[in-house]
PDB file of N, CA and C in Angstrom:
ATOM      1  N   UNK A   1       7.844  -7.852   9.724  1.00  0.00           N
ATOM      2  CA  UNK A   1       6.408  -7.910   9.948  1.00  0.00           C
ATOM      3  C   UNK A   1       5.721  -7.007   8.945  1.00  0.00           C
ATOM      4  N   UNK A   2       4.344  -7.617   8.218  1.00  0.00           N
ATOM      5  CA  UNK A   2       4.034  -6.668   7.684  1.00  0.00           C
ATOM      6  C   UNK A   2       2.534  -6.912   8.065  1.00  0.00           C
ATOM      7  N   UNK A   3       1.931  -5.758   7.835  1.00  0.00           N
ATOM      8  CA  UNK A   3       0.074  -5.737   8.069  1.00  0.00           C
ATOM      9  C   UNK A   3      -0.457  -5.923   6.837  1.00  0.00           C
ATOM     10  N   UNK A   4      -1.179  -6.945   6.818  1.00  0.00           N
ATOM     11  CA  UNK A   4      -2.126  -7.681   5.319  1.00  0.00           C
ATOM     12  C   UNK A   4      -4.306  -7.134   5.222  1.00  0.00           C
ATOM     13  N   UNK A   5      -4.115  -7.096   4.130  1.00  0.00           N
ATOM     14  CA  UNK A   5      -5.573  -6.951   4.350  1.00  0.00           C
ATOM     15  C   UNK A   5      -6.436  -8.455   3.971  1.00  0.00           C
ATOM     16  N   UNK A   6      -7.061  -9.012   5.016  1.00  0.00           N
ATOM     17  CA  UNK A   6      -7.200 -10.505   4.592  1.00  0.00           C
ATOM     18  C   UNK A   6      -7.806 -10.557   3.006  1.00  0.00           C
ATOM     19  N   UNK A   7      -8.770  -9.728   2.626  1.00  0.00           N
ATOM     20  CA  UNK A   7      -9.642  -9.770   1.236  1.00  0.00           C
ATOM     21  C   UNK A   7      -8.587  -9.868  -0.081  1.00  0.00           C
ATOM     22  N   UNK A   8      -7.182  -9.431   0.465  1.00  0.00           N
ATOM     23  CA  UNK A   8      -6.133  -9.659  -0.459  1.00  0.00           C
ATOM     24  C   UNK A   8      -5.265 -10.896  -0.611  1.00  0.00           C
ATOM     25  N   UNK A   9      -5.465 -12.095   0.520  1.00  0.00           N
ATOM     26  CA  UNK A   9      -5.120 -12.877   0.443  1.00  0.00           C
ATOM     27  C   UNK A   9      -5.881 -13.882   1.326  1.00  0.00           C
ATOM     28  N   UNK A  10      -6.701 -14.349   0.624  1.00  0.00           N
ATOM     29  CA  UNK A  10      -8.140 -15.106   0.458  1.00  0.00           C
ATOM     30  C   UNK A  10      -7.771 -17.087   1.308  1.00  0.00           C
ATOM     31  N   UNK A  11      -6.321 -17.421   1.025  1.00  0.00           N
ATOM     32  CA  UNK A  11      -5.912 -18.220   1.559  1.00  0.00           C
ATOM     33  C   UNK A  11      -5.703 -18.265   2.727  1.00  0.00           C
ATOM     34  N   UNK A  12      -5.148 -16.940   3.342  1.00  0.00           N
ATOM     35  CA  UNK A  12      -4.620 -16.601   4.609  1.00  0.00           C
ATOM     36  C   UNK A  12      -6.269 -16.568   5.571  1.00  0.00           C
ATOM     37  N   UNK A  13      -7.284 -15.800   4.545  1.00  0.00           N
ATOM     38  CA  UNK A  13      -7.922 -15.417   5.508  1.00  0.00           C
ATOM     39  C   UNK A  13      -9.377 -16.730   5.691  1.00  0.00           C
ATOM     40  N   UNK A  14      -8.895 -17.656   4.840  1.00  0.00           N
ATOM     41  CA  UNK A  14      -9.903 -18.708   5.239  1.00  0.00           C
ATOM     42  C   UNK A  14      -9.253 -19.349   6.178  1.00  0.00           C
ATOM     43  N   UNK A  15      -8.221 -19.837   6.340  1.00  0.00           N
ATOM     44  CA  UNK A  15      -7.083 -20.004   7.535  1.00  0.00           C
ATOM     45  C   UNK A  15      -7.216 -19.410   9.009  1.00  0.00           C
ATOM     46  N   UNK A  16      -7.385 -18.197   8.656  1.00  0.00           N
ATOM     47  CA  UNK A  16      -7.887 -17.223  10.049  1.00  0.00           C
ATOM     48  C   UNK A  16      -9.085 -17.617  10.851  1.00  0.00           C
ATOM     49  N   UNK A  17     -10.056 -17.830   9.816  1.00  0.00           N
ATOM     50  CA  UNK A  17     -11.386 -18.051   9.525  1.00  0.00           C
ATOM     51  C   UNK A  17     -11.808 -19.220  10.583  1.00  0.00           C
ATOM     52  N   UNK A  18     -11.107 -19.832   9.915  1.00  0.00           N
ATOM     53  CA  UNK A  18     -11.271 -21.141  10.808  1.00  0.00           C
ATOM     54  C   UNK A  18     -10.836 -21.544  12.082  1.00  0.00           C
ATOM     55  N   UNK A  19      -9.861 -20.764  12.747  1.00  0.00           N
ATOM     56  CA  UNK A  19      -9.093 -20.878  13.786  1.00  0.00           C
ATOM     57  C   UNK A  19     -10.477 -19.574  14.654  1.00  0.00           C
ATOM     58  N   UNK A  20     -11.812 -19.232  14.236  1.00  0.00           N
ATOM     59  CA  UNK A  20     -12.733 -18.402  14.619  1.00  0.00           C
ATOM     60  C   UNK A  20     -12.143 -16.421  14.512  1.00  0.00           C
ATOM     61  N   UNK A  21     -11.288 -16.270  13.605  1.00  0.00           N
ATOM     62  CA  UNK A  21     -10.607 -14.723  13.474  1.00  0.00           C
ATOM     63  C   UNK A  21     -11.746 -14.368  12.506  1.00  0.00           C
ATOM     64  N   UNK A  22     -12.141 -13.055  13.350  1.00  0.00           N
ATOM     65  CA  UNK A  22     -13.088 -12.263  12.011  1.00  0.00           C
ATOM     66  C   UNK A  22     -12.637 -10.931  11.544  1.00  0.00           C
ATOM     67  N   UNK A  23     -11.551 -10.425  12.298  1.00  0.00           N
ATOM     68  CA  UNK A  23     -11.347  -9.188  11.941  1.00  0.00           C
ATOM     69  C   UNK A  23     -11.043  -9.146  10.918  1.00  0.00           C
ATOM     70  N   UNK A  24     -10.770  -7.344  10.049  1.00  0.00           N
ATOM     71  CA  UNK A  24      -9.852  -7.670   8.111  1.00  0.00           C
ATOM     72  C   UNK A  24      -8.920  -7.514   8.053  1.00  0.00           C
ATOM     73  N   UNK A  25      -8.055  -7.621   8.862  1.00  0.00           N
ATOM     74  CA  UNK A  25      -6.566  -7.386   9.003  1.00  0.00           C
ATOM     75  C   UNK A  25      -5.624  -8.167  10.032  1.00  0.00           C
ATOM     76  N   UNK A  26      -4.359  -8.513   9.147  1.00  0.00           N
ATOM     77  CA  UNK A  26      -3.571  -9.186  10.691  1.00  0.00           C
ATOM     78  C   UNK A  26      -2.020  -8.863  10.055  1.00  0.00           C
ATOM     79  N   UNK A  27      -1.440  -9.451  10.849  1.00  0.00           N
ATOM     80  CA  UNK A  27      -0.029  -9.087  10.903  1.00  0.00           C
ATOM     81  C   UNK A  27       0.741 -10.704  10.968  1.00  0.00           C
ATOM     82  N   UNK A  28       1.951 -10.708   9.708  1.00  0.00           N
ATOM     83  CA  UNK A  28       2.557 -11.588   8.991  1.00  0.00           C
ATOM     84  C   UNK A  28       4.083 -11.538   9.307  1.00  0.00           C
ATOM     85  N   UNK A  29       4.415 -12.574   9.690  1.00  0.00           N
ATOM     86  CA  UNK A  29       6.042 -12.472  10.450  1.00  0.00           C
ATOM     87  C   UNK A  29       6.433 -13.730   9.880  1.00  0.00           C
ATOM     88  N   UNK A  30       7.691 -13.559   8.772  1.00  0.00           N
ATOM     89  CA  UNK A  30       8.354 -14.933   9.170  1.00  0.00           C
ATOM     90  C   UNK A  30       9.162 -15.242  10.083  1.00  0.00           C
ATOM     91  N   UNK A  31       9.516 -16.306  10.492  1.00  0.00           N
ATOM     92  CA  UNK A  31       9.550 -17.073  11.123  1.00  0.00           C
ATOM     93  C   UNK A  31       9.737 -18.578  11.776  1.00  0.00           C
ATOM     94  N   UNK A  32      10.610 -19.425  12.537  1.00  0.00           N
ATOM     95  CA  UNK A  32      10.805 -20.757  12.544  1.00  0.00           C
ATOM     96  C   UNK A  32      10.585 -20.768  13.710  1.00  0.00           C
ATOM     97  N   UNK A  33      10.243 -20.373  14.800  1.00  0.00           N
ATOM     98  CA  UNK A  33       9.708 -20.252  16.166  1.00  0.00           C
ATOM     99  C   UNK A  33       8.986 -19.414  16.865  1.00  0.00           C
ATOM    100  N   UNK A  34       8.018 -19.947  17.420  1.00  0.00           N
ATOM    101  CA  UNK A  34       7.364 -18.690  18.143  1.00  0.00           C
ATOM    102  C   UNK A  34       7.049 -19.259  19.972  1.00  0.00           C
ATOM    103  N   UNK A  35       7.452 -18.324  20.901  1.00  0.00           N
ATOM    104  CA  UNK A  35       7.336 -18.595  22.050  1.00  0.00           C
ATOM    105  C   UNK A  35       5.947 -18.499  23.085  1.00  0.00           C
ATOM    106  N   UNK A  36       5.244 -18.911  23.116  1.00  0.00           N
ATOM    107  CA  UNK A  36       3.637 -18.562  23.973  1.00  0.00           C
ATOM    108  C   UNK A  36       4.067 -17.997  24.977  1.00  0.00           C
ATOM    109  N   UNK A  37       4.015 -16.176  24.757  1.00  0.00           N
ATOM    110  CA  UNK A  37       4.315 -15.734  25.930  1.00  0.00           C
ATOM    111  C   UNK A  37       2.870 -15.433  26.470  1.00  0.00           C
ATOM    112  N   UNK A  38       2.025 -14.479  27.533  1.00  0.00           N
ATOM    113  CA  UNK A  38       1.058 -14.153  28.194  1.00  0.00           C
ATOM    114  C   UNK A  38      -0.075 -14.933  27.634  1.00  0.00           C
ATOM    115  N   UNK A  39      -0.394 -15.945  27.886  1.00  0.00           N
ATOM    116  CA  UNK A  39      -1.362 -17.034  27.565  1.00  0.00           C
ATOM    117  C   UNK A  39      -2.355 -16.661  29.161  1.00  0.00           C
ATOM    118  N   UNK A  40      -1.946 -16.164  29.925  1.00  0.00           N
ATOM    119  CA  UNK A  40      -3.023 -15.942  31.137  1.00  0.00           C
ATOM    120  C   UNK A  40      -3.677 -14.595  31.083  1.00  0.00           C
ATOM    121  N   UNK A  41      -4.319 -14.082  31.569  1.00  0.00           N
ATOM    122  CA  UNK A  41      -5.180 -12.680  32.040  1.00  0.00           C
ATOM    123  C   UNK A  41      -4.167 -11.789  32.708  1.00  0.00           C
ATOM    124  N   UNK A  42      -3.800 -10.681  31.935  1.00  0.00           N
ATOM    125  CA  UNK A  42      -3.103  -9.489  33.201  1.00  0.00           C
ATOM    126  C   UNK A  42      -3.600  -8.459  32.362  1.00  0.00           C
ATOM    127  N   UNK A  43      -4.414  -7.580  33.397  1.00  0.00           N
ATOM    128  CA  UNK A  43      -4.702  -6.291  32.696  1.00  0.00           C
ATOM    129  C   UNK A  43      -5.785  -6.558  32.217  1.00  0.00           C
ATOM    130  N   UNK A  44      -6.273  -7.459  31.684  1.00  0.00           N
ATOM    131  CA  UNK A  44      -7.333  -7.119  30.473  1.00  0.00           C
ATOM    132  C   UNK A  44      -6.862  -7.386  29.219  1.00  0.00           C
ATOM    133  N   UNK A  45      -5.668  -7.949  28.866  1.00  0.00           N
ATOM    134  CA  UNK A  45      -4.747  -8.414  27.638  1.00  0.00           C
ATOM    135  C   UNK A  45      -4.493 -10.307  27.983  1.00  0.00           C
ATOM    136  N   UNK A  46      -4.735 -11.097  27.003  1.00  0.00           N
ATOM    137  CA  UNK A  46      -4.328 -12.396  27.037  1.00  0.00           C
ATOM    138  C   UNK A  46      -4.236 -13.307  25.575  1.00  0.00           C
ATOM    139  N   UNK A  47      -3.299 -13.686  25.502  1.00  0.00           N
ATOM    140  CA  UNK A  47      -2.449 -13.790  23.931  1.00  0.00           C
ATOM    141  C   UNK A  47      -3.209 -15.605  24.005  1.00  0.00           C
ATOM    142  N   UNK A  48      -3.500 -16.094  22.956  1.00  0.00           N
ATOM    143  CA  UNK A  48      -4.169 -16.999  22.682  1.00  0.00           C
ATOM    144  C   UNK A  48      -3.447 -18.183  21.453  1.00  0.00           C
ATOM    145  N   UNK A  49      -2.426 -18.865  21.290  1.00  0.00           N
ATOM    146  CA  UNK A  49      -1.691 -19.429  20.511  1.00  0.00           C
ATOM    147  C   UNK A  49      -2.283 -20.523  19.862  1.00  0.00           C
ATOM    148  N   UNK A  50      -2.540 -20.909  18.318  1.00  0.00           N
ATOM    149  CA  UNK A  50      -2.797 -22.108  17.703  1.00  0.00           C
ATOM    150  C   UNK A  50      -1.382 -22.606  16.934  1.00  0.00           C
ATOM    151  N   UNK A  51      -0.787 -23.880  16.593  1.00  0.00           N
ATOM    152  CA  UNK A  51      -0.656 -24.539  15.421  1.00  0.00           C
ATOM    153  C   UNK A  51      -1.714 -24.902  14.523  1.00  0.00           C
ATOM    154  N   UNK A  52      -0.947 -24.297  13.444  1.00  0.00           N
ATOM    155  CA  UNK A  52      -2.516 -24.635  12.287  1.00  0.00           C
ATOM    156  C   UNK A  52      -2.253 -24.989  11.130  1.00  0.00           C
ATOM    157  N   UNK A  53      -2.464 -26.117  11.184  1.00  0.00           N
ATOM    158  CA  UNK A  53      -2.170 -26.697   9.065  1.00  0.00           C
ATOM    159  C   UNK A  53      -2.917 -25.916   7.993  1.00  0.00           C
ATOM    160  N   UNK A  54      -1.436 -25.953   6.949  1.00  0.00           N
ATOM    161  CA  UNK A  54      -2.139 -24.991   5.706  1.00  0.00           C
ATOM    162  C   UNK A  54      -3.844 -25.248   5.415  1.00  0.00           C
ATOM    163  N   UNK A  55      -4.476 -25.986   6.146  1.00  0.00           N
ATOM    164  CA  UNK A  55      -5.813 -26.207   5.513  1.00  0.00           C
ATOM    165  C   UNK A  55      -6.660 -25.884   6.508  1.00  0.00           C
ATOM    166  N   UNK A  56      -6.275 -25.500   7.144  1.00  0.00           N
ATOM    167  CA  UNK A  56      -7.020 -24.872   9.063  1.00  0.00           C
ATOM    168  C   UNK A  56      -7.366 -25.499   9.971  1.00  0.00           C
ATOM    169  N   UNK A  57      -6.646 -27.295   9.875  1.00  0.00           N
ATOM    170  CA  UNK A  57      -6.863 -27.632  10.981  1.00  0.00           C
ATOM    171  C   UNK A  57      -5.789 -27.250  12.381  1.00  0.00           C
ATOM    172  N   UNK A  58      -6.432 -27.274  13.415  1.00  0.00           N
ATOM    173  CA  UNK A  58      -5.918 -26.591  14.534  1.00  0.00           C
ATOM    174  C   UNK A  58      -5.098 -28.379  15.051  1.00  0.00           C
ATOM    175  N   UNK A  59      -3.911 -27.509  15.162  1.00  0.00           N
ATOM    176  CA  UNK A  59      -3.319 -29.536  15.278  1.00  0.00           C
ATOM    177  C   UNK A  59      -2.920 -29.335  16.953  1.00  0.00           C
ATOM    178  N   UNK A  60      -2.247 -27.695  17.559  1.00  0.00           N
ATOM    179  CA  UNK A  60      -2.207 -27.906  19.131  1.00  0.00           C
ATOM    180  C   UNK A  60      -2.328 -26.279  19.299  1.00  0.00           C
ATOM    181  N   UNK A  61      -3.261 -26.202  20.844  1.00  0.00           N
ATOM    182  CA  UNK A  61      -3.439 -24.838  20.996  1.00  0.00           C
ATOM    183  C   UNK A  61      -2.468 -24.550  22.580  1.00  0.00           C
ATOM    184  N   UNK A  62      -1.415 -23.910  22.811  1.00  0.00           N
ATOM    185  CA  UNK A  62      -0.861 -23.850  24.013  1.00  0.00           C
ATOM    186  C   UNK A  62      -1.657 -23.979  24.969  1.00  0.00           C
ATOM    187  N   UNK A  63      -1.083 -24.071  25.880  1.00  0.00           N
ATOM    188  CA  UNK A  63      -1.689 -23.820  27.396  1.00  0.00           C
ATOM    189  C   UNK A  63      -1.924 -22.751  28.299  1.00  0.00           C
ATOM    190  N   UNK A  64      -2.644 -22.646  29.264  1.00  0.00           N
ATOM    191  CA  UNK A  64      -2.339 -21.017  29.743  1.00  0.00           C
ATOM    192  C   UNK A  64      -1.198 -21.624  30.908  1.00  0.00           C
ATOM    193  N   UNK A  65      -0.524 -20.633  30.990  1.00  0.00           N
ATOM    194  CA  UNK A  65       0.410 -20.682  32.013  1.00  0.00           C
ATOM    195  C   UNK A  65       0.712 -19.280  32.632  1.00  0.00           C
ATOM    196  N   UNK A  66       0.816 -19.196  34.064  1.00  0.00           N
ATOM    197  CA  UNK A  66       1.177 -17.832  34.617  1.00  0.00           C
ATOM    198  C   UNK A  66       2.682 -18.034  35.086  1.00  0.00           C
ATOM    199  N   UNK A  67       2.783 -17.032  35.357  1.00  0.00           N
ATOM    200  CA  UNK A  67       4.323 -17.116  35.979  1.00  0.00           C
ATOM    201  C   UNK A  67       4.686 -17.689  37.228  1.00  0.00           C
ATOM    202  N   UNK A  68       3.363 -17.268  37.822  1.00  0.00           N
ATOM    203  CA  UNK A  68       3.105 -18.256  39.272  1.00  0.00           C
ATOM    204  C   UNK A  68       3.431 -19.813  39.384  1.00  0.00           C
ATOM    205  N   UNK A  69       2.689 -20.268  38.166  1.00  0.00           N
ATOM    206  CA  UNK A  69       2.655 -21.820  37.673  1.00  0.00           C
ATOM    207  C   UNK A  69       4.407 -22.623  37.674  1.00  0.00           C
ATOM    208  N   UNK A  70       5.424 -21.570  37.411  1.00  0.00           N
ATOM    209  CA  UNK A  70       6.451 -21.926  37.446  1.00  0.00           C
ATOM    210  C   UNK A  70       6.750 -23.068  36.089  1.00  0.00           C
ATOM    211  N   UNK A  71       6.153 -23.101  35.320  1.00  0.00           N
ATOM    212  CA  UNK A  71       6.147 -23.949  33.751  1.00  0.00           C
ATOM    213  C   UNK A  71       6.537 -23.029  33.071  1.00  0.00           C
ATOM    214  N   UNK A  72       7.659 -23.273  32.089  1.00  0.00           N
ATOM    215  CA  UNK A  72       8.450 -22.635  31.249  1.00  0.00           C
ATOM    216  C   UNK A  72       6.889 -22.160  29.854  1.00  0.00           C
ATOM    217  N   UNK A  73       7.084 -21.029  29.124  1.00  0.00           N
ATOM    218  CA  UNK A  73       6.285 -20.625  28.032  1.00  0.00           C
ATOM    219  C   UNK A  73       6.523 -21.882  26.862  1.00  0.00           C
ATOM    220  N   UNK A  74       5.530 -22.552  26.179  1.00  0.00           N
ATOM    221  CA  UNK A  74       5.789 -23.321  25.200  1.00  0.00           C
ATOM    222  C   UNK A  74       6.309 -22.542  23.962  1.00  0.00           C
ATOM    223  N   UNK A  75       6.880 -23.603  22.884  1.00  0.00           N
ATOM    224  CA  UNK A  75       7.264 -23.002  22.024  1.00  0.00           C
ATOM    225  C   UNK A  75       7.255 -23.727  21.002  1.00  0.00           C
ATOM    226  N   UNK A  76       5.889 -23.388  19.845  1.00  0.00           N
ATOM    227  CA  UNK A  76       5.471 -23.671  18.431  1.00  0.00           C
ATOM    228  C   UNK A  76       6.686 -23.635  17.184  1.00  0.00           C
ATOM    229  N   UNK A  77       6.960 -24.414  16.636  1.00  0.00           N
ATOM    230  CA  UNK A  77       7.665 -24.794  15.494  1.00  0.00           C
ATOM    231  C   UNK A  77       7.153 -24.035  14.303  1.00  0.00           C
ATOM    232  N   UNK A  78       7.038 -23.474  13.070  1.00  0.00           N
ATOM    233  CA  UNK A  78       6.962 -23.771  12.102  1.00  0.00           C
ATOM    234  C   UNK A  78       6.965 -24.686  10.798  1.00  0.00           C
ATOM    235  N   UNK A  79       7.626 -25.552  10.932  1.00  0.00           N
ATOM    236  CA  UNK A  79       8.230 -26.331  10.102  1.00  0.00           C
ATOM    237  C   UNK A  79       7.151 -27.081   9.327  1.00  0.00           C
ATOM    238  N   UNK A  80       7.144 -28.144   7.922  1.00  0.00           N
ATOM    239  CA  UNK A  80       6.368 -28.543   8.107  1.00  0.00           C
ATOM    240  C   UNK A  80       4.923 -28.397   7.054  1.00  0.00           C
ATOM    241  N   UNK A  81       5.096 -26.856   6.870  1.00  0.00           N
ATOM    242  CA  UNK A  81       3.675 -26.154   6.295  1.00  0.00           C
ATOM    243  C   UNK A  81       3.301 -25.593   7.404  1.00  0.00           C
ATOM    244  N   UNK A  82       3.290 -25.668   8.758  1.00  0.00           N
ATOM    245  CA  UNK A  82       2.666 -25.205   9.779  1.00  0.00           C
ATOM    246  C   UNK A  82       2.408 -23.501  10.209  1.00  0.00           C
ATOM    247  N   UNK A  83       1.864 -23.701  10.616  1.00  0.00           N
ATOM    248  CA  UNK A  83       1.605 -21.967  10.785  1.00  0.00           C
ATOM    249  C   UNK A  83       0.993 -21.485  12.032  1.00  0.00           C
ATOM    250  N   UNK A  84       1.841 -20.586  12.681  1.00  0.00           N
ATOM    251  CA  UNK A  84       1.383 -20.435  14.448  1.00  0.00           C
ATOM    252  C   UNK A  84       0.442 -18.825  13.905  1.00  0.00           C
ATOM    253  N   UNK A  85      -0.665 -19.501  14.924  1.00  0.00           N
ATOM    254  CA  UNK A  85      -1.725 -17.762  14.602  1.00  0.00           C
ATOM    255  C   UNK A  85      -1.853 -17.510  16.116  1.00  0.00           C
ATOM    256  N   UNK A  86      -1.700 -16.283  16.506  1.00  0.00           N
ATOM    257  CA  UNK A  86      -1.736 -15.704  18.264  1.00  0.00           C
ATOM    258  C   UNK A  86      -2.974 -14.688  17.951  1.00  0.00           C
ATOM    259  N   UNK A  87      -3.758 -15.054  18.730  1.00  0.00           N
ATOM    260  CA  UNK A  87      -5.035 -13.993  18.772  1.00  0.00           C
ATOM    261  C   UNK A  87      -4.800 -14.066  20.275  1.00  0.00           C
ATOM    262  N   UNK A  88      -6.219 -13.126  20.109  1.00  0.00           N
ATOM    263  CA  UNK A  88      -6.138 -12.604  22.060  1.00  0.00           C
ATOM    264  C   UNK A  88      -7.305 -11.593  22.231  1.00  0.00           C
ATOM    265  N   UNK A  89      -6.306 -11.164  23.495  1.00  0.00           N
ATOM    266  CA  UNK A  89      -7.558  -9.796  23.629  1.00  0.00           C
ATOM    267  C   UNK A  89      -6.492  -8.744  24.215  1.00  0.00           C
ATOM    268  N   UNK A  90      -6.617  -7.480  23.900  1.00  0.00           N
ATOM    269  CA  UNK A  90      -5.474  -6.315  24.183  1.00  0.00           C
ATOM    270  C   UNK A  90      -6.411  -4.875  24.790  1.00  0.00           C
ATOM    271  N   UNK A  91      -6.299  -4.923  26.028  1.00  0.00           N
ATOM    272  CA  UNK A  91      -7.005  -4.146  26.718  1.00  0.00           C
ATOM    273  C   UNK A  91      -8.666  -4.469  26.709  1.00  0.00           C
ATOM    274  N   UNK A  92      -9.154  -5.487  26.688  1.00  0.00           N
ATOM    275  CA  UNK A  92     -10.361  -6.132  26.646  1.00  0.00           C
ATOM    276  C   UNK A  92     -11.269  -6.614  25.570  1.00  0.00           C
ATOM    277  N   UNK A  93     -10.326  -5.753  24.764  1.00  0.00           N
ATOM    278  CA  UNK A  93     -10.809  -5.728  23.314  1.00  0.00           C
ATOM    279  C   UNK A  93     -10.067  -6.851  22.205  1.00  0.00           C
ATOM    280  N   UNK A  94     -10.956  -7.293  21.209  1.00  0.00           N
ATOM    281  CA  UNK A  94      -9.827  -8.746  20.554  1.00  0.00           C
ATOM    282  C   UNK A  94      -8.971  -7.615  19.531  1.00  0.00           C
ATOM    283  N   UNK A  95      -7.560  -8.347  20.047  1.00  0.00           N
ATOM    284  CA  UNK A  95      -6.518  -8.323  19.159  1.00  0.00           C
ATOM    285  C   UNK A  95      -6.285  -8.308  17.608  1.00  0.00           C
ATOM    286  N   UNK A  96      -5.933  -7.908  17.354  1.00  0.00           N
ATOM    287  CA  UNK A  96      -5.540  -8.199  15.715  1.00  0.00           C
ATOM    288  C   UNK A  96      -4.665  -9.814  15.764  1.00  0.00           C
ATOM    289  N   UNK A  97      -4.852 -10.330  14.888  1.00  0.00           N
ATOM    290  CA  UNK A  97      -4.240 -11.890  14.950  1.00  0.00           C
ATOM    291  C   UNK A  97      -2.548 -11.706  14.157  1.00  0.00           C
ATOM    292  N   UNK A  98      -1.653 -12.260  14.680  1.00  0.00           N
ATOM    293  CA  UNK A  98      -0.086 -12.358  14.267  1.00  0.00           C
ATOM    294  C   UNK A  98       0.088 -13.214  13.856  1.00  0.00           C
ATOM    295  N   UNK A  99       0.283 -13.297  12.713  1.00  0.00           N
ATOM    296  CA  UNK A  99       0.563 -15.040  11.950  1.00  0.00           C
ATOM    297  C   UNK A  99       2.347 -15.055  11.519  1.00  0.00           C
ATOM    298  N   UNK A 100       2.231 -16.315  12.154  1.00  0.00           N
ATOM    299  CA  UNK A 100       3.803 -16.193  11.811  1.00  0.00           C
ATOM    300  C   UNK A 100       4.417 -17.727  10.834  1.00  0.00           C
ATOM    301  N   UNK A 101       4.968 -17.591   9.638  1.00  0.00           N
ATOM    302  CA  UNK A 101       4.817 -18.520   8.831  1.00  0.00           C
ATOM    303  C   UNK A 101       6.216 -18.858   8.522  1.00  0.00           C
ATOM    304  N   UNK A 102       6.688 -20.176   8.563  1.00  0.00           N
ATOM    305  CA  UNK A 102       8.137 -20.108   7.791  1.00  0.00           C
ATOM    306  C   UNK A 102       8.413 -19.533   6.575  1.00  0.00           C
ATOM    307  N   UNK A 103       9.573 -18.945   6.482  1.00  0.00           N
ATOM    308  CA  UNK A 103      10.005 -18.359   5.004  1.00  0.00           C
ATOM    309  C   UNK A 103      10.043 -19.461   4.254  1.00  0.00           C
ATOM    310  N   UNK A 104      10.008 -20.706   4.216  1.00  0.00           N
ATOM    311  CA  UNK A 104       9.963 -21.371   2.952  1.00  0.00           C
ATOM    312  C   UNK A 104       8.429 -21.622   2.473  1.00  0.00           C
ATOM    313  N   UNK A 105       7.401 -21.371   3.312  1.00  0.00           N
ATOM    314  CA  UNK A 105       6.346 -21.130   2.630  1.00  0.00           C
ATOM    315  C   UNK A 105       5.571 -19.914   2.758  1.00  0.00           C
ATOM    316  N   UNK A 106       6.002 -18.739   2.531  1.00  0.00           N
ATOM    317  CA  UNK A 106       5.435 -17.548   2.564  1.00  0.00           C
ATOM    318  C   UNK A 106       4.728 -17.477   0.886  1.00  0.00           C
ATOM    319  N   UNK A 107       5.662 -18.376  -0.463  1.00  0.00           N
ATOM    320  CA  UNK A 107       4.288 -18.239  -1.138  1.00  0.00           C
ATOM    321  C   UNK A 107       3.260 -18.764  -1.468  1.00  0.00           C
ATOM    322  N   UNK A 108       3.345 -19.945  -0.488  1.00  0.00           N
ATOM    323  CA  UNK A 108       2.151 -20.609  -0.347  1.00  0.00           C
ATOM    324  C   UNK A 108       0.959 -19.802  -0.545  1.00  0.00           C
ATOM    325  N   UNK A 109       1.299 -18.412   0.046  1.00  0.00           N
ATOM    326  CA  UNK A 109       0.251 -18.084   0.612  1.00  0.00           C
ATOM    327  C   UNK A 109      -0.346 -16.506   0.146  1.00  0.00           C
ATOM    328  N   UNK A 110       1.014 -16.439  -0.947  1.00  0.00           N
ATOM    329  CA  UNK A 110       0.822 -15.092  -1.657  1.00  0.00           C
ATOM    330  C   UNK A 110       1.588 -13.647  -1.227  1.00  0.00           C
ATOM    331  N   UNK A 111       3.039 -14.154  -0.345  1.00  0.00           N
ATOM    332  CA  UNK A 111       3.197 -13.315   0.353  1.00  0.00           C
ATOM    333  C   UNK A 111       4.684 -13.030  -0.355  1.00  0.00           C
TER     334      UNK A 111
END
């Protein structure tokens, strides 16, 4: 994982952009799976999952699911060009966004 400053990589952060991320910073993981864990409200923290094509369209956004619900956490692919972005909110406040990208296109993107 590393922490990016979006103004340094102008691709990433029109990408962000569009999925509605305004903060200047996020955090970059490769990656070939990612699991939608806390997609519901606990605490005041709730994790928010997109698939998103290199060009920012949003192609599927998870579901919320609690544990109550008894539905297994979904789980986003990479593959593809695709790119899973998790925003949220972390103690009430929005999250920094986690982008997690396959290693075969990390230089897509300048990374």
């Amino acid at each position: 994982m590393q922490t990016v400053e979006l103004k340094n990589y102008p691709k990433l952060a029109t990408l962000l952009k569009r999925v509605g991320y305004t903060k200047r910073k996020a955090y970059v993981h490769a990656g070939e799976e990612v699991e939608c864990a806390y997609t519901y409200w606990d605490g005041g923290s709730k994790s928010d999952y997109a698939l998103v094509e290199p060009n920012g369209y949003v192609v599927k956004k998870a579901r919320t699911a609690s544990p109550l619900s008894g539905l297994p956490p979904e789980k986003f692919y990479t593959k593809l060009g695709h790119v899973v972005v998790e925003t949220g909110f972390f103690c009430g406040k929005p999250a920094t966004a986690s982008v997690t990208i396959n290693p075969a296109n990390m230089s897509d993107f300048g990374l």
